[in-house]
N, C-alpha and C. Protein backbone atom coordinates (compact mmCIF):
# COMPACT_ATOMS: atom_id res chain seq x y z
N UNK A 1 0.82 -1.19 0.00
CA UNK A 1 0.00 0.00 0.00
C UNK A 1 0.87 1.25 0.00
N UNK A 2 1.60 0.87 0.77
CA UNK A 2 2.80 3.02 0.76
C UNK A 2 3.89 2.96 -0.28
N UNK A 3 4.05 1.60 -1.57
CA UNK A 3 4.22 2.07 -2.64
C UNK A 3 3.58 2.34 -3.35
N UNK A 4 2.16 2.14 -3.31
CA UNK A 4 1.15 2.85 -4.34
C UNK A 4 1.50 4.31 -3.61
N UNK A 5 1.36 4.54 -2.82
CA UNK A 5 1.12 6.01 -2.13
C UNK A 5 2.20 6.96 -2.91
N UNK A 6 3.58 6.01 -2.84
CA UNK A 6 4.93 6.43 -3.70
C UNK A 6 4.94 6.75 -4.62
N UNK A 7 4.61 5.47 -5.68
CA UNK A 7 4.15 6.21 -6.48
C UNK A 7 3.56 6.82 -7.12
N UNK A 8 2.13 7.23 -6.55
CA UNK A 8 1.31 7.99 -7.15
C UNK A 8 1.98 9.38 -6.46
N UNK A 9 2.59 9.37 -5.50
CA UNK A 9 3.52 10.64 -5.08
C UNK A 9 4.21 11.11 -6.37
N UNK A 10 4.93 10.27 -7.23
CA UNK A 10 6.18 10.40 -7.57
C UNK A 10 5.25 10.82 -8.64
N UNK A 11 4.15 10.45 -9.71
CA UNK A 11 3.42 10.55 -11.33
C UNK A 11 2.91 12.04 -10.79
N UNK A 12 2.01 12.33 -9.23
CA UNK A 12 1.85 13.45 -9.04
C UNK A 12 3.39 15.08 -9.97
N UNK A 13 4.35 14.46 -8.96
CA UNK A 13 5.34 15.24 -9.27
C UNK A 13 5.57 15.24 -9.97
N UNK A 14 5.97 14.18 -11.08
CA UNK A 14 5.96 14.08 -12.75
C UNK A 14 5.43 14.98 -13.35
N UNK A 15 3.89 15.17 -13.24
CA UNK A 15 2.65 16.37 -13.94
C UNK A 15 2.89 17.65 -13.33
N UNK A 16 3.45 17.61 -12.06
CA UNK A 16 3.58 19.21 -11.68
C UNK A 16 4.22 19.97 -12.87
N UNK A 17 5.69 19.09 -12.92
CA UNK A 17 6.69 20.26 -13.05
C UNK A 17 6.44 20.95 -14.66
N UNK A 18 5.85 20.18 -15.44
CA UNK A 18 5.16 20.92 -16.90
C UNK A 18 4.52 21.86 -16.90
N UNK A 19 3.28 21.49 -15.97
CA UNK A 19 2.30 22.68 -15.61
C UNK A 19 3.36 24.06 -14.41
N UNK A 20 3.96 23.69 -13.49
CA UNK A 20 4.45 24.61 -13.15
C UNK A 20 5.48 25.80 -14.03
N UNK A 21 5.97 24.63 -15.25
CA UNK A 21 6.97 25.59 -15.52
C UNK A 21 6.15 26.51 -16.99
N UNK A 22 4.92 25.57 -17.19
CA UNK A 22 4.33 26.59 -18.12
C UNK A 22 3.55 27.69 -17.76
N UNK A 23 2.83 27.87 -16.28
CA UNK A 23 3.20 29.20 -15.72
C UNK A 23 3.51 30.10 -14.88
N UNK A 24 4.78 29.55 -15.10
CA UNK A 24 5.81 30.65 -14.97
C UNK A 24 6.01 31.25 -16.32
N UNK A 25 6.36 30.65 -17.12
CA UNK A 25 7.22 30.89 -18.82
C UNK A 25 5.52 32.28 -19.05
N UNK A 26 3.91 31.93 -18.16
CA UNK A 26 2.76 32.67 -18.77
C UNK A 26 2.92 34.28 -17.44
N UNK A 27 3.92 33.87 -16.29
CA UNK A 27 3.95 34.83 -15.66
C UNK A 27 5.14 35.89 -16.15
N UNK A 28 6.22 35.29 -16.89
CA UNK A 28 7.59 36.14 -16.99
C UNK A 28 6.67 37.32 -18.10
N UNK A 29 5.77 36.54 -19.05
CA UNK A 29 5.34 37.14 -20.35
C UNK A 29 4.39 37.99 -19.77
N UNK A 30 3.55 38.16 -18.64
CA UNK A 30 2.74 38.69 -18.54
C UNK A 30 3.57 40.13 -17.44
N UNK A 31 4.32 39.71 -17.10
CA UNK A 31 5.45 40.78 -16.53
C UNK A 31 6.61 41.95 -17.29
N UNK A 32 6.62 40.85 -18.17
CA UNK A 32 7.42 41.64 -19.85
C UNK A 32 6.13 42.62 -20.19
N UNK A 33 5.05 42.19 -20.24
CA UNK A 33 3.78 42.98 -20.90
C UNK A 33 3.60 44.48 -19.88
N UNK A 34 3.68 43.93 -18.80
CA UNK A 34 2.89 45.05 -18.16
C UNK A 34 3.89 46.05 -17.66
N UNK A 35 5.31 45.29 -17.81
CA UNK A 35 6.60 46.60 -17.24
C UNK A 35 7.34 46.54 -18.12
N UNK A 36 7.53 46.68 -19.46
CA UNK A 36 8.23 46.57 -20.47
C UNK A 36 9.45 48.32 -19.65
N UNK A 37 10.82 47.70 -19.85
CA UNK A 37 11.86 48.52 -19.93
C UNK A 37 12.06 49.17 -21.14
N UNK A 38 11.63 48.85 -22.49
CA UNK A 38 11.68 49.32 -23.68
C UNK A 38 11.27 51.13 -23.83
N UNK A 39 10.82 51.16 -22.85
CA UNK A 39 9.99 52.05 -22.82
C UNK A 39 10.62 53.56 -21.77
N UNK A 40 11.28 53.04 -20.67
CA UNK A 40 11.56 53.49 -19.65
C UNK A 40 12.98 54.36 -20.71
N UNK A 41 13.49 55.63 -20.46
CA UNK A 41 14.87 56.22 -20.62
C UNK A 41 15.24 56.60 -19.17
N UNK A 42 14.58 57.14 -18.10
CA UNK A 42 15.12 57.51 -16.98
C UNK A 42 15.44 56.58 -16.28
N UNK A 43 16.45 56.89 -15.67
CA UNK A 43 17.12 55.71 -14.23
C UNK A 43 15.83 55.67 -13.07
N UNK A 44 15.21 56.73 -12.81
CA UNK A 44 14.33 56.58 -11.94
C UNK A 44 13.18 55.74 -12.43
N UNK A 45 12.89 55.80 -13.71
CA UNK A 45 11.69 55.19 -13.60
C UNK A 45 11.75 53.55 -14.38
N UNK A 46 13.45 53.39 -14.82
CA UNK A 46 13.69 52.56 -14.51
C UNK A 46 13.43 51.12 -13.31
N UNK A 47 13.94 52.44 -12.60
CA UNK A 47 14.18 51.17 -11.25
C UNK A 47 12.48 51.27 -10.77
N UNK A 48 12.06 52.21 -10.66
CA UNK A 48 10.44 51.43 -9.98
C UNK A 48 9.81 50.95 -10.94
N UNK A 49 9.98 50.71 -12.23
CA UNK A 49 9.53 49.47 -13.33
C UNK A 49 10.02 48.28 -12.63
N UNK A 50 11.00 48.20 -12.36
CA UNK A 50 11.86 46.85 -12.02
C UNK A 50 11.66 46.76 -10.82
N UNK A 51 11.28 47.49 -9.35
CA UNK A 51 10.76 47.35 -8.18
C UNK A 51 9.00 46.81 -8.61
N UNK A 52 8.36 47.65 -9.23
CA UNK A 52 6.99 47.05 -9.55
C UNK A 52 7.36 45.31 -10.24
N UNK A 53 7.68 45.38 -10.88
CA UNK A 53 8.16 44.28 -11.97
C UNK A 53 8.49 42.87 -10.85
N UNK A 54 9.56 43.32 -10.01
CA UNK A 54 9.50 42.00 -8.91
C UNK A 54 9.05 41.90 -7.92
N UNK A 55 7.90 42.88 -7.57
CA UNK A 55 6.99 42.80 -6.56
C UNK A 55 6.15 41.78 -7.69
N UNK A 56 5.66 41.85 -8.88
CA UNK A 56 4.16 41.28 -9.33
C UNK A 56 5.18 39.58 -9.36
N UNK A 57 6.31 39.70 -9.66
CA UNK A 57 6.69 38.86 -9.83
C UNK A 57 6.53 37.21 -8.55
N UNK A 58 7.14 38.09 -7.70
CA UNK A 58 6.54 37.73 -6.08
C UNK A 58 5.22 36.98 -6.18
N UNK A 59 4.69 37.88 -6.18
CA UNK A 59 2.97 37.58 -6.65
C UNK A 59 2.76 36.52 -6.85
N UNK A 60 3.01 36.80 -8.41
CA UNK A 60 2.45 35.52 -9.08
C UNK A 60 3.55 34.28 -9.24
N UNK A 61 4.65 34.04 -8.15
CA UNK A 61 5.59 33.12 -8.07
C UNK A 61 6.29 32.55 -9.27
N UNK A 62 6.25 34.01 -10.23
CA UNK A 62 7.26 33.37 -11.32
C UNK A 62 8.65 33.51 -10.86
N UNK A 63 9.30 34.37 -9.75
CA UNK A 63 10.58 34.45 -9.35
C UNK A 63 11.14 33.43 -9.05
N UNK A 64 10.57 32.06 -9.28
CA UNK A 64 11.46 31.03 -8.00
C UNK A 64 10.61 29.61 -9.50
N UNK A 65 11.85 28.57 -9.74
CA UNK A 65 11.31 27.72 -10.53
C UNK A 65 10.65 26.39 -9.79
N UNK A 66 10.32 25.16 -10.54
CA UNK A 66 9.99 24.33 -10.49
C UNK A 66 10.37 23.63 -9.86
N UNK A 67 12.00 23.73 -10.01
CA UNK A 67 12.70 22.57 -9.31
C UNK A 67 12.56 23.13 -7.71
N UNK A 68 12.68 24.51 -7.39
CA UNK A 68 12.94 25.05 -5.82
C UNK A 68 11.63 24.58 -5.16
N UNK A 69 10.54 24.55 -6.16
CA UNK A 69 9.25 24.26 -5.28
C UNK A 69 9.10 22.67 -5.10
N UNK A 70 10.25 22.11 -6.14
CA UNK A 70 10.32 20.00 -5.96
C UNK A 70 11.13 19.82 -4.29
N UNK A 71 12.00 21.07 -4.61
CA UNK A 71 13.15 20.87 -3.36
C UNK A 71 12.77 21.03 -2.10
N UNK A 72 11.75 22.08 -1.82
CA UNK A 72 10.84 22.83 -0.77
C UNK A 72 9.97 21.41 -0.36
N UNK A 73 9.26 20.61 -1.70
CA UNK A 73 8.73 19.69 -1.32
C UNK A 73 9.58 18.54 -0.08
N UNK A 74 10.84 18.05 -1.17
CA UNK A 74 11.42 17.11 -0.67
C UNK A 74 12.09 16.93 0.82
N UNK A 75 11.79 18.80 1.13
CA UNK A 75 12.57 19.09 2.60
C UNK A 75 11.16 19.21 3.55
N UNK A 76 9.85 18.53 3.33
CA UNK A 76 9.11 18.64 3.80
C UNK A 76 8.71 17.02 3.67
N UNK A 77 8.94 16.38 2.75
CA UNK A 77 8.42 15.21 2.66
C UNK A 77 9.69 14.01 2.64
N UNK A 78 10.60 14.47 3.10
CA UNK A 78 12.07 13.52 3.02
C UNK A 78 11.79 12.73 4.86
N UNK A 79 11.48 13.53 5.83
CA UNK A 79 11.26 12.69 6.91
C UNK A 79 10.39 11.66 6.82
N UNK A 80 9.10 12.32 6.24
CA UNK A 80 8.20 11.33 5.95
C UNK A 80 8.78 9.73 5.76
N UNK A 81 9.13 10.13 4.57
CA UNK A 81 9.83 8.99 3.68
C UNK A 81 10.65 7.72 4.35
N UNK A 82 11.53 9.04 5.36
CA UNK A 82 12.66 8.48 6.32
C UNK A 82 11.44 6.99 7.54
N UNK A 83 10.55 7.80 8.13
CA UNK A 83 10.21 7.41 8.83
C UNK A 83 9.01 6.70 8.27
N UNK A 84 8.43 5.93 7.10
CA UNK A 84 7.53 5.13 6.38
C UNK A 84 8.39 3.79 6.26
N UNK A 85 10.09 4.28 6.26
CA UNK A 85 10.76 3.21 5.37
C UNK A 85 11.33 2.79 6.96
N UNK A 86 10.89 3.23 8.38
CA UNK A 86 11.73 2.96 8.71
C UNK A 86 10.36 1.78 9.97
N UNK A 87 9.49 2.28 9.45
CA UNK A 87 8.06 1.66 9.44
C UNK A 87 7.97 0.00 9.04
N UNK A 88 8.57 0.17 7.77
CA UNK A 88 8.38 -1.27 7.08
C UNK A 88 9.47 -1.97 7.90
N UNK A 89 10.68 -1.80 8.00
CA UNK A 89 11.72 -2.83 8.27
C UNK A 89 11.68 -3.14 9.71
N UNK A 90 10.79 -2.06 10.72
CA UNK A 90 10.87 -2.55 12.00
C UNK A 90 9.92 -4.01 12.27
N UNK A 91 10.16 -4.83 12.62
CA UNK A 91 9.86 -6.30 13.09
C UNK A 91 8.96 -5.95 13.52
């Protein structure tokens, strides 16, 4: 039974990381859209494009990828693991 659990853990994580990283790739574009630098010539209004720009970024968690949110997982679900496996072998 707690390798089905495994691996339906593991096909879960499989499907994340596509969908996670497709949006992000829909948050960077929607951040390019709405603070385009193309536009900006002053240093000042530069930088609060780029202060706005990684505040929305924040937001909508395109700052941080796929893998940091697998890793975040694994440092939350690695005891688990520790202590399932340590479940089976005790007599």
């Amino acid at each position: 039974m707690l390798v089905f659990g495994g691996l339906g853990s593991l096909l879960v994580g499989l499907f994340y990381v596509p969908a996670a990283a497709a949006l992000q790739r829909r948050g960077q574009r929607l951040c390019d859209e709405l603070f385009s630098l193309n536009e900006a010539t002053e240093a000042t209004a530069i930088l609060s494009l780029t202060e706005d720009r990684h505040k929305l970024e924040q937001l909508l968690g395109a700052d941080r990828g796929a893998v940091a949110d697998l890793q975040t997982g694994l440092a939350i679900i690695g005891p688990l693991l520790v202590n399932a496996g340590a479940a089976l072998l005790a007599p």
